[in-house]
C-alpha atoms as a PDB file:
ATOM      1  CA  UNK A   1     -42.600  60.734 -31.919  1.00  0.00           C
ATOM      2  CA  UNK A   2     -45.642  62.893 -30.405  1.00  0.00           C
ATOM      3  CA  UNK A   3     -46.535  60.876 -27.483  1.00  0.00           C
ATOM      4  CA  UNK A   4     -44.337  59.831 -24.805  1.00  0.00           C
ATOM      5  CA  UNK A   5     -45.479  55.830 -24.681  1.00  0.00           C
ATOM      6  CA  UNK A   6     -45.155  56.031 -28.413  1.00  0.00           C
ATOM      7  CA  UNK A   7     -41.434  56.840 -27.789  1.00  0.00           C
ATOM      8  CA  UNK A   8     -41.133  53.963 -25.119  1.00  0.00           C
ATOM      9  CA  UNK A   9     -42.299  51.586 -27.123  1.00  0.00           C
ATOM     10  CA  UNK A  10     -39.790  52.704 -30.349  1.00  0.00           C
ATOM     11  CA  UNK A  11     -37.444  52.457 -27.802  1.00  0.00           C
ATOM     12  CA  UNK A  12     -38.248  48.549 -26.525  1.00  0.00           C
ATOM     13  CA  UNK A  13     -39.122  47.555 -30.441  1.00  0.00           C
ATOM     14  CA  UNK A  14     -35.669  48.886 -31.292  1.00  0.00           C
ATOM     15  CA  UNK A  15     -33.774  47.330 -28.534  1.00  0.00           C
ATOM     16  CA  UNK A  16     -35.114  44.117 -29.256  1.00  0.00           C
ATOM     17  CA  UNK A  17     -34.843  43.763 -32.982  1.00  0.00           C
ATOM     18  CA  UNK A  18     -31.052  44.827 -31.528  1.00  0.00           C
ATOM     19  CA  UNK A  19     -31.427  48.215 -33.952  1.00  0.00           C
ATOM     20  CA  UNK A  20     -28.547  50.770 -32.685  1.00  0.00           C
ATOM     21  CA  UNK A  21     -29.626  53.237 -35.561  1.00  0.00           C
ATOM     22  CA  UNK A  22     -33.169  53.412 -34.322  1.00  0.00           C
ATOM     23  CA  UNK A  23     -32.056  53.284 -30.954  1.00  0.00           C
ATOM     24  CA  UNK A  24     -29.929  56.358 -31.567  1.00  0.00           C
ATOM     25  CA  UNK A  25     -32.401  58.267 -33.208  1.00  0.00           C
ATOM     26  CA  UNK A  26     -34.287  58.159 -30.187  1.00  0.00           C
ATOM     27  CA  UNK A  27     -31.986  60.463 -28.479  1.00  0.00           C
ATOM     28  CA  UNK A  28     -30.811  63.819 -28.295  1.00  0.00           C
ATOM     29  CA  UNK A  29     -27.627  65.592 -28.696  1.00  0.00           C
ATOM     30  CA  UNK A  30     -27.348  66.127 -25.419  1.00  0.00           C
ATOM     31  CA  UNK A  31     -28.569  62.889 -23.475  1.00  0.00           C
ATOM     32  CA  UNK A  32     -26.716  61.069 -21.467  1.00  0.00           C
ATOM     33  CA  UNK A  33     -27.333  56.698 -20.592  1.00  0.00           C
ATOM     34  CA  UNK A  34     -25.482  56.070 -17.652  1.00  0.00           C
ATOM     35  CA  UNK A  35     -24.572  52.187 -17.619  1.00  0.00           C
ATOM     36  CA  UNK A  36     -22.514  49.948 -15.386  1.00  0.00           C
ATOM     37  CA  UNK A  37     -20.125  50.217 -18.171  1.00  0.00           C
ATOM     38  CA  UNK A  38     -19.839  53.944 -18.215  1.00  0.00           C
ATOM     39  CA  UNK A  39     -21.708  57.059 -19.294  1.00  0.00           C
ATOM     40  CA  UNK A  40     -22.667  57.655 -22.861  1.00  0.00           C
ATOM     41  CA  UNK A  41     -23.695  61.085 -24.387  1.00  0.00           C
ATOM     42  CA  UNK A  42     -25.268  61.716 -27.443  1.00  0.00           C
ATOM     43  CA  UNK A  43     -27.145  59.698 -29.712  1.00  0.00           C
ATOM     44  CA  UNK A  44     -23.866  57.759 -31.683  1.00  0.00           C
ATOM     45  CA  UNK A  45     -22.308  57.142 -28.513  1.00  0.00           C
ATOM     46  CA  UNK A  46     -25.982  55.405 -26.896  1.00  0.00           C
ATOM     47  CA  UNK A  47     -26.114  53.425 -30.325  1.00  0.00           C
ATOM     48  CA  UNK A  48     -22.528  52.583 -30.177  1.00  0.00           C
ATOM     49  CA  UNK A  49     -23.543  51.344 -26.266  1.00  0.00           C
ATOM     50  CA  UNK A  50     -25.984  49.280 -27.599  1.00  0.00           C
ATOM     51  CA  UNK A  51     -24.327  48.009 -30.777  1.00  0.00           C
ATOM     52  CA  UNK A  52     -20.654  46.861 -28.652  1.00  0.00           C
ATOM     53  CA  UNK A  53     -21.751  45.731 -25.467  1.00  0.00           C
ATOM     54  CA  UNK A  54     -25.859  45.562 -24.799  1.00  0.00           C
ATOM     55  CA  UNK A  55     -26.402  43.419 -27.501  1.00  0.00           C
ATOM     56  CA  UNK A  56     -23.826  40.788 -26.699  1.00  0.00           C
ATOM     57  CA  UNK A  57     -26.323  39.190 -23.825  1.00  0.00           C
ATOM     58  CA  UNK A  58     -27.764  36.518 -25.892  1.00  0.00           C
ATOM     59  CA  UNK A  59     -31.082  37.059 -23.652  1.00  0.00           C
ATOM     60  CA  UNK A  60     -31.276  40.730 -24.201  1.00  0.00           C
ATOM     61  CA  UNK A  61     -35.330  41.438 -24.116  1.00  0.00           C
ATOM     62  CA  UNK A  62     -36.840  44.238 -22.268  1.00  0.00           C
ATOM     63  CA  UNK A  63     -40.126  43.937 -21.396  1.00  0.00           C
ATOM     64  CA  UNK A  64     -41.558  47.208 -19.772  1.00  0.00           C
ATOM     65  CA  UNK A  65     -44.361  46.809 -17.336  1.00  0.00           C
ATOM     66  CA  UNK A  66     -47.480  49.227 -17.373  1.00  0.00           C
ATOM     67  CA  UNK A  67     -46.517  52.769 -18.282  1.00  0.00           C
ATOM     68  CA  UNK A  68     -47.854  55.962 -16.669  1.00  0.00           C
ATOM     69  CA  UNK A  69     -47.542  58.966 -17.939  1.00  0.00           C
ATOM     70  CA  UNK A  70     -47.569  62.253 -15.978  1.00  0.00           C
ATOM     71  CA  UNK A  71     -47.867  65.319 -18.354  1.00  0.00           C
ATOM     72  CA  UNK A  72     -46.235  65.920 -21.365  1.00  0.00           C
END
């Protein structure tokens, strides 16, 4: 992904057609999602986040506001 709303928006689409492999491929090696449920590094672990627990809530569906983007 080039631009950085580009990679938002991958990252909403993926969450809500409740897609842990796209949602991994989003991230890093080295990033960390820290949850109520813990802290998860690297890309398997986020998916795995995602996959086992996030998309249990029947009502999961982000919806971002406006973006703004400040540099790169």
């Amino acid at each position: 992904m080039s631009a950085p709303t580009a990679t938002v928006d991958a990252y909403f689409d993926a969450i809500r057609a409740r897609d842990a492999v796209a949602i991994g491929a989003l991230f890093a090696d080295d990033a960390q999602l820290l949850t109520a449920a813990g802290t998860f590094t690297g890309p398997a672990a986020i998916a795995g986040f995602y996959r086992d627990l996030a998309f249990l809530v029947d009502d999961l569906w982000p919806e971002p506001g406006p973006l703004l983007v400040d540099g790169d």
